[in-house]
N, C-alpha and C. Protein backbone atom coordinates (compact mmCIF):
# COMPACT_ATOMS: atom_id res chain seq x y z
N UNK A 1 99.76 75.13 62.51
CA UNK A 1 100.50 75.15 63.79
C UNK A 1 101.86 75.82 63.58
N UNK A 2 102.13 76.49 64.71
CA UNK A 2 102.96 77.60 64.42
C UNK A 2 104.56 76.82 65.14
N UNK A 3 105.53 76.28 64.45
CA UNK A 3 106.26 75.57 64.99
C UNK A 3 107.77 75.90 65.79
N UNK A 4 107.22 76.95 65.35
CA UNK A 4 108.99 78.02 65.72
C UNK A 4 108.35 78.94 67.21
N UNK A 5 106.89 78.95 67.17
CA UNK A 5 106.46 79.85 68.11
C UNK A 5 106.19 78.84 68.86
N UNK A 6 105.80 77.05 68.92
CA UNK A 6 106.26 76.64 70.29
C UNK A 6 107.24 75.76 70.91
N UNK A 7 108.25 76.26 69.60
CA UNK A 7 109.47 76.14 70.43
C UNK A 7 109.91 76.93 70.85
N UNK A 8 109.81 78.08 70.89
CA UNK A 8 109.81 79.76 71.73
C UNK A 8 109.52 79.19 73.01
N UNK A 9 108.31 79.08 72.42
CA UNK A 9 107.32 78.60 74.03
C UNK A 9 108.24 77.57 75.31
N UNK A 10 108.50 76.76 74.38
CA UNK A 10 109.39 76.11 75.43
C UNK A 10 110.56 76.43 75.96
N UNK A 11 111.13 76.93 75.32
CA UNK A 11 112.21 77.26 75.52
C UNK A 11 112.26 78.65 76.12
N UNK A 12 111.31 79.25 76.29
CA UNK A 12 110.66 80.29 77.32
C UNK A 12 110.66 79.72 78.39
N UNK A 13 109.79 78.80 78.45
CA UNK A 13 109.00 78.25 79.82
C UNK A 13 110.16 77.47 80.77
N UNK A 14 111.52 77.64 80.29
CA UNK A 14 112.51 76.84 80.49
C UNK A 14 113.16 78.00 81.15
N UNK A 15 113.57 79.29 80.47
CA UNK A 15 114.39 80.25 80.95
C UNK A 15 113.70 80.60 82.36
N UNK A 16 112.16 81.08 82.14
CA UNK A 16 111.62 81.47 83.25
C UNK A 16 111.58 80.70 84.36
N UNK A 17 111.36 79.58 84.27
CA UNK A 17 110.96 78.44 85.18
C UNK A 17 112.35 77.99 86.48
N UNK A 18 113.64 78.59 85.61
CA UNK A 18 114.72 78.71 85.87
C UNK A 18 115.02 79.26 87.31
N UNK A 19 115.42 78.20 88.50
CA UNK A 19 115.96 78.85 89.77
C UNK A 19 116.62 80.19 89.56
N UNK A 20 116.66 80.85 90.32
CA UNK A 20 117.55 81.88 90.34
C UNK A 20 116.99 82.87 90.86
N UNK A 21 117.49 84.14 91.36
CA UNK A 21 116.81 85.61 92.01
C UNK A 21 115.72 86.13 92.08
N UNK A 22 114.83 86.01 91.08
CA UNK A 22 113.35 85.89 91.09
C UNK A 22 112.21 84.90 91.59
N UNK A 23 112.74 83.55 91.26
CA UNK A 23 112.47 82.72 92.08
C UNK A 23 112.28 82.28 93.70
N UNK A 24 113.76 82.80 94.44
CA UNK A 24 114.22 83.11 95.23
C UNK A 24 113.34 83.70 96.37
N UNK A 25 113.65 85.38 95.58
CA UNK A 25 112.44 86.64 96.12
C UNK A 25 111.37 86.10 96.12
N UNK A 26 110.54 85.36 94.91
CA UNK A 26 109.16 85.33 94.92
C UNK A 26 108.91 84.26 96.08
N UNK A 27 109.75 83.20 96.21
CA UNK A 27 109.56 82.12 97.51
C UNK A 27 109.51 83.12 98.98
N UNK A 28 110.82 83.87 99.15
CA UNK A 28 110.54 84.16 100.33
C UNK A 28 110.00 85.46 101.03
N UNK A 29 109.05 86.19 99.73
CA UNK A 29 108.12 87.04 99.90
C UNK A 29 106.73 86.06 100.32
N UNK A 30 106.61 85.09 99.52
CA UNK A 30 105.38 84.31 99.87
C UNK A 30 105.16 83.62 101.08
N UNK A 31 106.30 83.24 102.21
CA UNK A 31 106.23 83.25 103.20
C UNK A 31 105.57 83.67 104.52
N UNK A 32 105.94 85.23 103.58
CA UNK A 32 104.81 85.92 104.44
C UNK A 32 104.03 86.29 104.62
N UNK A 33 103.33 85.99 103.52
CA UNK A 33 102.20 85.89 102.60
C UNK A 33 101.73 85.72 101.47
N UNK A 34 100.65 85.09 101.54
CA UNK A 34 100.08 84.97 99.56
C UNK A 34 100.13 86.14 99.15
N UNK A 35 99.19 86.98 99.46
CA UNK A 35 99.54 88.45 98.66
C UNK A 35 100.91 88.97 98.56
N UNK A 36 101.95 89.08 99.39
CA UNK A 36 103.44 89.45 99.49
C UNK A 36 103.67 88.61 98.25
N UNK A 37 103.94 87.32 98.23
CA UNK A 37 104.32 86.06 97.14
C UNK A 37 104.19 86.80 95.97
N UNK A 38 102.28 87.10 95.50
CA UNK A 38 101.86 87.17 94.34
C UNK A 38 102.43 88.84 93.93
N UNK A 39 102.47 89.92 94.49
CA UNK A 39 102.84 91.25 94.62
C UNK A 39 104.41 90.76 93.91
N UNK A 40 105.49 89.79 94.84
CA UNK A 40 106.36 89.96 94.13
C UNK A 40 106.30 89.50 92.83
N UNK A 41 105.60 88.23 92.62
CA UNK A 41 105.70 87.47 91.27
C UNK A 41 105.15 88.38 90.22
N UNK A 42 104.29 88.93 90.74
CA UNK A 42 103.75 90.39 89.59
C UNK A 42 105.08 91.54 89.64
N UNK A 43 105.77 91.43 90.00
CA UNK A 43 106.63 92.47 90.18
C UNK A 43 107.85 92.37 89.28
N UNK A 44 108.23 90.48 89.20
CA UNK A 44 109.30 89.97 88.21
C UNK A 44 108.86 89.93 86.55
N UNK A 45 107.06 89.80 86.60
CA UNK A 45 106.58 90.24 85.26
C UNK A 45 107.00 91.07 84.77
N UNK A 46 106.66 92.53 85.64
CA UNK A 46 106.89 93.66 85.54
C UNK A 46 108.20 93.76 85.05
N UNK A 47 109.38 93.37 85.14
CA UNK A 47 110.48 93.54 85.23
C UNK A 47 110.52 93.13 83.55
N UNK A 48 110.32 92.16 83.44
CA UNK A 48 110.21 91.20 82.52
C UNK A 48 109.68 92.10 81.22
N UNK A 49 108.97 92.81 81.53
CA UNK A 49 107.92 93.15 80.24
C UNK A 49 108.89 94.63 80.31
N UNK A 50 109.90 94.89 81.08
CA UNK A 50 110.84 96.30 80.28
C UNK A 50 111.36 95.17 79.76
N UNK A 51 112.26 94.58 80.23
CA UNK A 51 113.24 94.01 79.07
C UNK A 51 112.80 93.11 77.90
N UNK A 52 112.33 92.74 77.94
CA UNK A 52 111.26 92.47 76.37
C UNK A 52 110.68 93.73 75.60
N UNK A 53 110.31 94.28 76.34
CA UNK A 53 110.57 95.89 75.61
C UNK A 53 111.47 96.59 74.98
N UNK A 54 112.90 96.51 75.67
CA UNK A 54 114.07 96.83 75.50
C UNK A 54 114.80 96.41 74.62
N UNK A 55 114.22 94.82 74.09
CA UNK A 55 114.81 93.97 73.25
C UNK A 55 114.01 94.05 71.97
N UNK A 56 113.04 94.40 71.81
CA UNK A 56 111.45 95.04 70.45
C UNK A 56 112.07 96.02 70.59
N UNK A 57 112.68 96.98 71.03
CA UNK A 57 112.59 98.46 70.76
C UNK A 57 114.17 98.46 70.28
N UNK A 58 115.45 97.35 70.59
CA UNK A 58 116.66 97.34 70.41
C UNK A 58 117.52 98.30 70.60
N UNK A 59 116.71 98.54 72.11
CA UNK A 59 117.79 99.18 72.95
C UNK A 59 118.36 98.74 73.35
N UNK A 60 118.18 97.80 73.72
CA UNK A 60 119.32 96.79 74.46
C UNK A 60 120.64 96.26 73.80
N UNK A 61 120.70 96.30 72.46
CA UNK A 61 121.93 96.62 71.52
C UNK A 61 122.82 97.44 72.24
N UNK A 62 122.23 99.12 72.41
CA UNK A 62 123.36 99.28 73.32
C UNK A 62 123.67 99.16 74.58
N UNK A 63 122.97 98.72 75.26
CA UNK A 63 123.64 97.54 76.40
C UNK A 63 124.60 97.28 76.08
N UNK A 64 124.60 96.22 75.30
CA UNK A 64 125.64 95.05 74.87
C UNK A 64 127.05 95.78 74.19
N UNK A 65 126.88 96.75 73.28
CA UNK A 65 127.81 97.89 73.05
C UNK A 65 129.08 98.72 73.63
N UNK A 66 128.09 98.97 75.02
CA UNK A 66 128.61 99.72 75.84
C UNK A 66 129.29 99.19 76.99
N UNK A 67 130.40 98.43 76.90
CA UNK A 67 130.79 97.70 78.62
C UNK A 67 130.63 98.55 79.24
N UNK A 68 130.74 100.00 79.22
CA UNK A 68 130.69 100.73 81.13
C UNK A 68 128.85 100.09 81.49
N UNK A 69 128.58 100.72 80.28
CA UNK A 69 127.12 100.98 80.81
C UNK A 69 126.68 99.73 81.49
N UNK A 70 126.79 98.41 80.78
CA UNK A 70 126.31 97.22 81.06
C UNK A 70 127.13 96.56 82.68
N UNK A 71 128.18 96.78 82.55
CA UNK A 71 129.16 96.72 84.09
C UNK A 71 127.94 97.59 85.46
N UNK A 72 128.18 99.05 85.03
CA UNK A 72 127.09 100.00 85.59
C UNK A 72 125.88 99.39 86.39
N UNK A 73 125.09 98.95 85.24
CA UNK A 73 123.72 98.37 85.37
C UNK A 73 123.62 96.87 86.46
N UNK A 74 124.81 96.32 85.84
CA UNK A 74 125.35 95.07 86.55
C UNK A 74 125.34 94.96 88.03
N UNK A 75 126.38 96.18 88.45
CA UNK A 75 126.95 96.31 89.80
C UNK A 75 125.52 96.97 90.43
N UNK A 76 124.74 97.76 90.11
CA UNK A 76 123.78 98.16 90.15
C UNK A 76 122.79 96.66 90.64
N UNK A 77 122.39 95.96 89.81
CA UNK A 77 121.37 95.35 90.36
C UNK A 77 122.44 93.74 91.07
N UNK A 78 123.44 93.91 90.82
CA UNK A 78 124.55 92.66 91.84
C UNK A 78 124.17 93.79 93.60
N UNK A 79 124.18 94.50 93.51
CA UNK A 79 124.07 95.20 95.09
C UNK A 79 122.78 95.63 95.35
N UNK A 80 122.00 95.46 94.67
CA UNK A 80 120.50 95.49 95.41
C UNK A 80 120.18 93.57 95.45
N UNK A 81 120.65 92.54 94.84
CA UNK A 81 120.38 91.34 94.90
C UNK A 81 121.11 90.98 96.32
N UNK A 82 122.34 92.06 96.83
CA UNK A 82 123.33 91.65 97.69
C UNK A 82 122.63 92.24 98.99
N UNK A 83 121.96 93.52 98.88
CA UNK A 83 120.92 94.10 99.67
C UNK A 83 119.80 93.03 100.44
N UNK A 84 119.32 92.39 99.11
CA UNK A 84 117.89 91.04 99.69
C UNK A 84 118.52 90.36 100.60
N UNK A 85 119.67 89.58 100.09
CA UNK A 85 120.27 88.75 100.64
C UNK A 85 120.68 89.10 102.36
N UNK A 86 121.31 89.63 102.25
CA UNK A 86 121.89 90.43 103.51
C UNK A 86 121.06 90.91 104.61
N UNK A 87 119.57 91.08 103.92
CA UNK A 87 118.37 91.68 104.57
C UNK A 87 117.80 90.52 105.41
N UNK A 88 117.96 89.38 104.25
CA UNK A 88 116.96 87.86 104.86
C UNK A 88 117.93 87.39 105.76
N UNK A 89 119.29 87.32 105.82
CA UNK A 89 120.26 86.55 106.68
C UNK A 89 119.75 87.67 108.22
N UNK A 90 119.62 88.88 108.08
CA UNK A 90 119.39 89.70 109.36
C UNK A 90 118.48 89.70 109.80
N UNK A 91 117.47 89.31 108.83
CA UNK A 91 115.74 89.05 109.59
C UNK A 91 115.93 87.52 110.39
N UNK A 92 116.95 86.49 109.86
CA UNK A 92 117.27 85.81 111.08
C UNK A 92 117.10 85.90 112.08
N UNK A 93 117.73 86.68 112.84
CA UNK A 93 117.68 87.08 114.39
C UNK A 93 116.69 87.32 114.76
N UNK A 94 115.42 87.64 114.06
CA UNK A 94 114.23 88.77 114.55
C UNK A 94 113.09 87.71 114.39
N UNK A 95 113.91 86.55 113.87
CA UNK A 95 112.55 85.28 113.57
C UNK A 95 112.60 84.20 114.91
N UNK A 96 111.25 84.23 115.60
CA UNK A 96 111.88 83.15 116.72
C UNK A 96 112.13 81.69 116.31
N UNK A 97 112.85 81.35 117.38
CA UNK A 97 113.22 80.06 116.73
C UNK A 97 112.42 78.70 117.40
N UNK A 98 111.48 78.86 118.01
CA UNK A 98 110.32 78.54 118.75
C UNK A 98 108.83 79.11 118.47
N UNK A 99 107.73 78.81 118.41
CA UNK A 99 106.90 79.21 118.71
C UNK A 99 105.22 78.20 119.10
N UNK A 100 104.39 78.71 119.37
CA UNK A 100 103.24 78.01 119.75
C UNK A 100 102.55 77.48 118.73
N UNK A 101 102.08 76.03 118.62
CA UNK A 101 101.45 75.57 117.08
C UNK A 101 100.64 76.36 116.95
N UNK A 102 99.77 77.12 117.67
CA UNK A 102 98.91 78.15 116.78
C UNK A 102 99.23 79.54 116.79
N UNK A 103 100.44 79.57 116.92
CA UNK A 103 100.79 81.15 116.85
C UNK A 103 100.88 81.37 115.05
N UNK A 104 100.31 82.52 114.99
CA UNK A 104 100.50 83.31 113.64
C UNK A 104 101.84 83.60 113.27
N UNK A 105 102.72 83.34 112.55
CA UNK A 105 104.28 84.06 112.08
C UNK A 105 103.53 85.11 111.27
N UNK A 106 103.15 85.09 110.30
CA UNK A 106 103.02 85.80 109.36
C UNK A 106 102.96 87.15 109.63
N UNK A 107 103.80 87.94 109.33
CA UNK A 107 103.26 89.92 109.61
C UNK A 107 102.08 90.26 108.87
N UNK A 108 101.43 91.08 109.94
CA UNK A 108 100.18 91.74 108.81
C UNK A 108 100.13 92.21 107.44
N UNK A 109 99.60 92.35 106.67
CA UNK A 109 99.78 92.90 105.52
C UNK A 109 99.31 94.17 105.34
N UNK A 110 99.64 94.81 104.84
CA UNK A 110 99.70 96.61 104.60
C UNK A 110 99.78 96.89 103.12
N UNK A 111 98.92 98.15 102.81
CA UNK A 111 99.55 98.54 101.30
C UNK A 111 101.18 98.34 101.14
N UNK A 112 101.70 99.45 102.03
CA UNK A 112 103.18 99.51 102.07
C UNK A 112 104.24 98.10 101.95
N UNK A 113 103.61 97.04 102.46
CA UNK A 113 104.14 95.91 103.13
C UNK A 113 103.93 95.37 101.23
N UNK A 114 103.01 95.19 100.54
CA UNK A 114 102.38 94.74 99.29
C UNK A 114 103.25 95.61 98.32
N UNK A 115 103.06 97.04 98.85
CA UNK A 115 103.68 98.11 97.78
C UNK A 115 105.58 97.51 97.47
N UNK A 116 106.24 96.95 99.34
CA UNK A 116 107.46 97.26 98.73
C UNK A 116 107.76 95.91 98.05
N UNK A 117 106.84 94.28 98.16
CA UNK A 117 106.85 93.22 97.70
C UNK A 117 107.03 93.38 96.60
N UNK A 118 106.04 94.04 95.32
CA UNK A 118 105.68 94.23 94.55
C UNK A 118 106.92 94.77 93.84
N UNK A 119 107.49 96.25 94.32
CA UNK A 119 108.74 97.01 94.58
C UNK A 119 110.57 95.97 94.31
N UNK A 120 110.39 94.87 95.06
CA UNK A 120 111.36 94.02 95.38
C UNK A 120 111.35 92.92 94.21
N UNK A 121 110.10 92.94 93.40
CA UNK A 121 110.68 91.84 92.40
C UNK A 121 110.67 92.45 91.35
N UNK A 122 110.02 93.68 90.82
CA UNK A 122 110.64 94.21 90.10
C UNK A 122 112.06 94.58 89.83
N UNK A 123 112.12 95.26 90.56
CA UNK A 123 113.65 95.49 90.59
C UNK A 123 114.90 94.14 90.60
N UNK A 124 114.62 93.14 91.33
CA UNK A 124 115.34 91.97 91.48
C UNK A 124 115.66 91.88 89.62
N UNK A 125 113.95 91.77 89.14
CA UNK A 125 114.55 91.16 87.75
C UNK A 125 115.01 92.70 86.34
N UNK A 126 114.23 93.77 86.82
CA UNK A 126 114.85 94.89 85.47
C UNK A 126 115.84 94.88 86.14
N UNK A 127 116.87 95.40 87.16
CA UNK A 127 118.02 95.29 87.39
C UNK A 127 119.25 94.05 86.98
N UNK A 128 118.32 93.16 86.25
CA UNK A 128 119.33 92.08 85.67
C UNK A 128 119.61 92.56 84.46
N UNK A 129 121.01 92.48 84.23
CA UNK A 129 121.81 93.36 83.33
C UNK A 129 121.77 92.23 82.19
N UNK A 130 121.81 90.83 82.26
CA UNK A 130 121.87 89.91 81.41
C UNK A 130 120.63 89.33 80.85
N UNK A 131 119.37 89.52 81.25
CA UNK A 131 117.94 89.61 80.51
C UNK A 131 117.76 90.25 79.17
N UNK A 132 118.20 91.40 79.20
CA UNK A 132 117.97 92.07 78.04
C UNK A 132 119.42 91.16 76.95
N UNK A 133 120.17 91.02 77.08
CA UNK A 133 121.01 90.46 76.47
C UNK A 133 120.78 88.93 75.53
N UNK A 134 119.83 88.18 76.88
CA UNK A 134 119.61 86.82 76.49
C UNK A 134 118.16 87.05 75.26
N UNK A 135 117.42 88.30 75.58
CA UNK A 135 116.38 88.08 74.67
C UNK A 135 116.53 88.72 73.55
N UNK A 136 117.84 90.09 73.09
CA UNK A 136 118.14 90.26 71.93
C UNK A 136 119.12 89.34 71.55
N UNK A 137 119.66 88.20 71.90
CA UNK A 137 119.97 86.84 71.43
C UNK A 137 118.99 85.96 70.64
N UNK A 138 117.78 86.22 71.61
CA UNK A 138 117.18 85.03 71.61
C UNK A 138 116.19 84.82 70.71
N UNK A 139 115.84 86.16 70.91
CA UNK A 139 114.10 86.84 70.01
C UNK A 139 114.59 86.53 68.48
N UNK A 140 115.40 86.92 67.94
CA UNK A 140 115.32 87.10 66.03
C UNK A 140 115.99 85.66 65.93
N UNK A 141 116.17 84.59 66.81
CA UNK A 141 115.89 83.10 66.18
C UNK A 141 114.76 82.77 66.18
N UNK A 142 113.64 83.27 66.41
CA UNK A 142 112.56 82.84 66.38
C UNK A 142 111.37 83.92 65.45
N UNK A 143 112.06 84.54 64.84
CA UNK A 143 111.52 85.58 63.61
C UNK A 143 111.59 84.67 62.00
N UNK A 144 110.50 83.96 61.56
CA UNK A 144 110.21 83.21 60.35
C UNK A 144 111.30 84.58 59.37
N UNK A 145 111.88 83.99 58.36
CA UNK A 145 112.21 84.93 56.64
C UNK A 145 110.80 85.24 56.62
N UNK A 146 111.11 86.73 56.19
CA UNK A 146 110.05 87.37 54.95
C UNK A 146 109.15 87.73 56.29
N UNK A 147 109.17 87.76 57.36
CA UNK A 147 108.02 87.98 57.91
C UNK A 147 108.41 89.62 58.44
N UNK A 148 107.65 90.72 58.87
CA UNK A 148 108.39 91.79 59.55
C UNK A 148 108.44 91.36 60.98
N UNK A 149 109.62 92.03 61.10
CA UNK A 149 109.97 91.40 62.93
C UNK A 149 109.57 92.07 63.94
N UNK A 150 108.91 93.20 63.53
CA UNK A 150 108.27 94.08 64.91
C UNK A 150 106.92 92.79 65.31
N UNK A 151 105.86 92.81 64.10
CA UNK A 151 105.09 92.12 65.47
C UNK A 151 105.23 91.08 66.10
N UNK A 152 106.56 89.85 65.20
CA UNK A 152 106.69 88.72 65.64
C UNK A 152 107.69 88.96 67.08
N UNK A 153 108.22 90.11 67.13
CA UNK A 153 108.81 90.53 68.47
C UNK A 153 108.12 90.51 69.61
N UNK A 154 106.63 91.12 69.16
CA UNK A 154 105.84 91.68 70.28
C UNK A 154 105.46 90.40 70.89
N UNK A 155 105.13 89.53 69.28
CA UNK A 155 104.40 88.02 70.25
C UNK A 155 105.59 87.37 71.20
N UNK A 156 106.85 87.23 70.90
CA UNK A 156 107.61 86.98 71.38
C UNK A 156 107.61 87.34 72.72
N UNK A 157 107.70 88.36 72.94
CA UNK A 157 107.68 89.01 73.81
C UNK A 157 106.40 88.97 74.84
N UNK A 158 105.11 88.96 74.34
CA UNK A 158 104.16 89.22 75.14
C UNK A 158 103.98 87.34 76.10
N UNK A 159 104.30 86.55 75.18
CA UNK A 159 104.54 85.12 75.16
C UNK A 159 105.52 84.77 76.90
N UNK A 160 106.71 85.73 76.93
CA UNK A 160 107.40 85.35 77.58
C UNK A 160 106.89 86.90 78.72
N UNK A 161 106.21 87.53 78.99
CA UNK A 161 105.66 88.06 80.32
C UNK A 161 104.54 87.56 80.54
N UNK A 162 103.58 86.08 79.47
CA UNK A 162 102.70 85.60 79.92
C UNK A 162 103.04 84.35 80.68
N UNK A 163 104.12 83.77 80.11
CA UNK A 163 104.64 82.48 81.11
C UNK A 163 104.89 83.40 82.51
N UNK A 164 105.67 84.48 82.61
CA UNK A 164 106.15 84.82 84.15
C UNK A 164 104.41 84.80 84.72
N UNK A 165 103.57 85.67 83.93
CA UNK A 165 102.49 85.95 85.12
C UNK A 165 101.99 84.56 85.35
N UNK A 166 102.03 83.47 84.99
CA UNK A 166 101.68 81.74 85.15
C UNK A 166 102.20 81.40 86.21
N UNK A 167 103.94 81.49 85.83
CA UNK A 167 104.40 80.63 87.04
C UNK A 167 104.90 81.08 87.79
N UNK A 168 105.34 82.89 88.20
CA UNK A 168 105.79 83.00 89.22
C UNK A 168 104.56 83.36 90.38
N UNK A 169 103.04 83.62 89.75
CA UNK A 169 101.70 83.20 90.92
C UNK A 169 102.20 82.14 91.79
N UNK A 170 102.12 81.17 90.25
CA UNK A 170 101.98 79.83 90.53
C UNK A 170 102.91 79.73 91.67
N UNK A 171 104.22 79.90 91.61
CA UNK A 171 105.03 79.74 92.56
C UNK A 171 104.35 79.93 94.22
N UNK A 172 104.45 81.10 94.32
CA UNK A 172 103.89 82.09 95.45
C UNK A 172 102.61 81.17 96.18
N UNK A 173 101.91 80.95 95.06
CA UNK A 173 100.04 80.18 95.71
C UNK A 173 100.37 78.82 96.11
N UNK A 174 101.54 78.02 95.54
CA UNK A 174 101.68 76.91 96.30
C UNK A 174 102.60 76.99 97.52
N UNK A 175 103.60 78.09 97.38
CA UNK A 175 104.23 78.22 98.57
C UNK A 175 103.36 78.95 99.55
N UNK A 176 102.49 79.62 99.66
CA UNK A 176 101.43 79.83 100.34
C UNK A 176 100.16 78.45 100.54
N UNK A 177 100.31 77.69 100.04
CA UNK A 177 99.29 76.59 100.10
C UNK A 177 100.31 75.32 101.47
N UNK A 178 101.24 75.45 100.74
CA UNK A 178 102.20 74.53 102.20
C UNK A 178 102.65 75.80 103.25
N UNK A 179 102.21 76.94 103.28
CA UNK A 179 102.48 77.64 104.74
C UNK A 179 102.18 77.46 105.96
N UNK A 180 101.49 76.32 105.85
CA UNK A 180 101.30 75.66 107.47
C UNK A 180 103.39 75.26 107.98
N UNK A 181 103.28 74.42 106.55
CA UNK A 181 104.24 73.66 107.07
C UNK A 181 105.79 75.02 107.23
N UNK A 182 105.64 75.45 105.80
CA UNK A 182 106.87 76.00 105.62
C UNK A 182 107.10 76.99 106.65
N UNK A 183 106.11 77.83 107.32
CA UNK A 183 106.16 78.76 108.34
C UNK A 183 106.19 78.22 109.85
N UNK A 184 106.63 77.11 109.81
CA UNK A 184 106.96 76.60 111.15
C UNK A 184 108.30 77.59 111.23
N UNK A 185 108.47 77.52 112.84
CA UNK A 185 110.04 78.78 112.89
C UNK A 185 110.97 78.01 112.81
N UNK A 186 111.18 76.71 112.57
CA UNK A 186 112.23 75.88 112.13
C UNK A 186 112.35 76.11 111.02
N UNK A 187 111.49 75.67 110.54
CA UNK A 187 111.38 75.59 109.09
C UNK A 187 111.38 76.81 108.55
N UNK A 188 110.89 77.85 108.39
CA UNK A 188 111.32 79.24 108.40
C UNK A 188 112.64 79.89 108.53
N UNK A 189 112.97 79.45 109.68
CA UNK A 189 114.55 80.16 109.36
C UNK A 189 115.85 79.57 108.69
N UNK A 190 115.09 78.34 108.21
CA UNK A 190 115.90 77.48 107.46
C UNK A 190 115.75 77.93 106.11
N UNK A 191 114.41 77.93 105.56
CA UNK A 191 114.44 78.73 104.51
C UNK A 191 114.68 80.48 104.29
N UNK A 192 114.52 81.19 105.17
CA UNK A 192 115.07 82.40 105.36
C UNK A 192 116.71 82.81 104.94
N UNK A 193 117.42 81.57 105.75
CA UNK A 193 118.54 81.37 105.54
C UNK A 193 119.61 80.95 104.54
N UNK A 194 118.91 80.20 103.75
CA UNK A 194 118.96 79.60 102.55
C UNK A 194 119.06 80.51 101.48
N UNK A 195 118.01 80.92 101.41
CA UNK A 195 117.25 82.15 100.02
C UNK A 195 118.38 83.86 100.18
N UNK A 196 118.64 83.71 101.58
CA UNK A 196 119.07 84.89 101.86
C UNK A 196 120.74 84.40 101.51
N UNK A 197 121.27 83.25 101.92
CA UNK A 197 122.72 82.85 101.69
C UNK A 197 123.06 82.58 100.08
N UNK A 198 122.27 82.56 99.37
CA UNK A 198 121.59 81.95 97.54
C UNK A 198 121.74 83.46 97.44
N UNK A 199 121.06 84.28 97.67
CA UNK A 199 120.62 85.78 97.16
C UNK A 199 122.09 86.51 97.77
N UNK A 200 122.75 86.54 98.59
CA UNK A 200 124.18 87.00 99.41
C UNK A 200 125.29 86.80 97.91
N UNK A 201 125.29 85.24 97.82
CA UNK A 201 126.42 84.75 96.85
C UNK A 201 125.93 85.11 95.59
N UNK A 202 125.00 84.99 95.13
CA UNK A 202 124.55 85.59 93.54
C UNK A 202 124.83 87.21 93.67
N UNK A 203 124.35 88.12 94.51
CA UNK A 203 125.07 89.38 94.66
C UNK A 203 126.43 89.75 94.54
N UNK A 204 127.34 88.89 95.00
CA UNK A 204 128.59 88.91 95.23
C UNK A 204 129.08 88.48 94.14
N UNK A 205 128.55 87.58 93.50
CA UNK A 205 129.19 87.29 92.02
C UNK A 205 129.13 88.21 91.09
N UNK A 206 127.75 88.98 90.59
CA UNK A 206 127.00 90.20 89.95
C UNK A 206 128.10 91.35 90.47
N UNK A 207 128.38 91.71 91.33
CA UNK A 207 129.46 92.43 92.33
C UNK A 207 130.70 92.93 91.63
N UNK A 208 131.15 91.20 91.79
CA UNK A 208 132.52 91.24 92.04
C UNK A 208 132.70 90.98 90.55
N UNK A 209 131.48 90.80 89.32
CA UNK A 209 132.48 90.68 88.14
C UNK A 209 132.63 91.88 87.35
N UNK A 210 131.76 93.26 87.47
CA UNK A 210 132.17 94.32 87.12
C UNK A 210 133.35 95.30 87.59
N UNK A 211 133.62 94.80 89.20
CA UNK A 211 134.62 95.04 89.72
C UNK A 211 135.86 94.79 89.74
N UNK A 212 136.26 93.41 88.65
CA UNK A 212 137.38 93.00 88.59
C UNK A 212 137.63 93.27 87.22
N UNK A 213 137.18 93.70 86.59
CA UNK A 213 137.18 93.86 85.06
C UNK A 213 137.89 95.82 84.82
């Protein structure tokens, strides 16, 4: 039994599992659908498996190297997180705040509609400037002496884009499993509002700390 690889594990399943911007997106893509949900949660994998890449390949060294670059990258994905946000507080208005118990909320689904889900959590999470940071931290405590560290990287690595594809589904299929309830238009624009006011202030922080520096 491999004892360092499942405490990785946990301590994986801890980072990922972790509220925050991906989470967020993947909740209130799934709203509008299971496929939207799962498109994004495949999308924060996606994200996931550059920067675990980035961190095996130790590029991400110069990340960490370079303050412009990492500020850059920062303000960069602080204003597309500030973008979501800003987007869900405006889809407010366009959500009724009434409707018939058997009326459909949900918008149809479309490639395009899937394509930009998919689109939106990627980016939410490679645009996090502090991912690549936490896993060339994180990865060579969990590299045994004497062993070579490329493939114990890869497992590392492949380990932590297999927890995302687990639980950010997971996420999406149960928030699609209570969409009776959650897509009431009460209840809807409460969570609309929420995710979008969460995603507003995490932008603004991402924002405003390359900007004051």
């Amino acid at each position: 039994m491999d004892a360092q690889l499942l405490a990785f594990t946990g301590v994986a399943a801890g980072m990922v599992a972790l509220p925050g911007a991906d989470f967020t997106v993947v909740v209130r893509n799934a709203l509008a659908s299971r496929r939207a949900g799962v498109a994004t949660a495949l999308g924060v994998a996606g994200g996931l498996l550059v920067h675990t890449a980035l961190a095996v390949a130790g590029l991400a060294a110069v990340l960490v190297t370079m303050p412009v670059l990492f500020r850059t990258v920062q303000l960069l994905g602080g204003a597309y997180v500030l973008y979501l946000g800003l987007s869900a507080l405006y889809a407010i208005r366009r959500r009724p705040a009434t409707a018939g118990a058997d009326q459909d909320t949900a918008p149809r689904e479309t490639p395009e509609a899937l394509g930009r889900s998919l689109r939106q959590g990627f980016l939410t999470n490679a645009l996090n400037p502090k991912a690549p940071v936490l896993f060339l931290s994180l990865l060579p405590q969990f590299v045994p002496d004497g062993r070579p560290p490329l493939p114990r990287t890869l497992l590392l690595a492949a380990v932590v884009v297999l927890l995302a594809l687990i639980w950010f589904p997971a996420v999406a299929l149960l928030v699609d499993r209570l969409g009776r309830w959650l897509r009431r238009p009460r209840t809807a624009r409460a969570i609309e509002g929420g995710s979008g006011a969460a995603l507003t202030a995490l932008g603004l922080v991402l924002v405003g700390g390359p900007l004051l520096h």
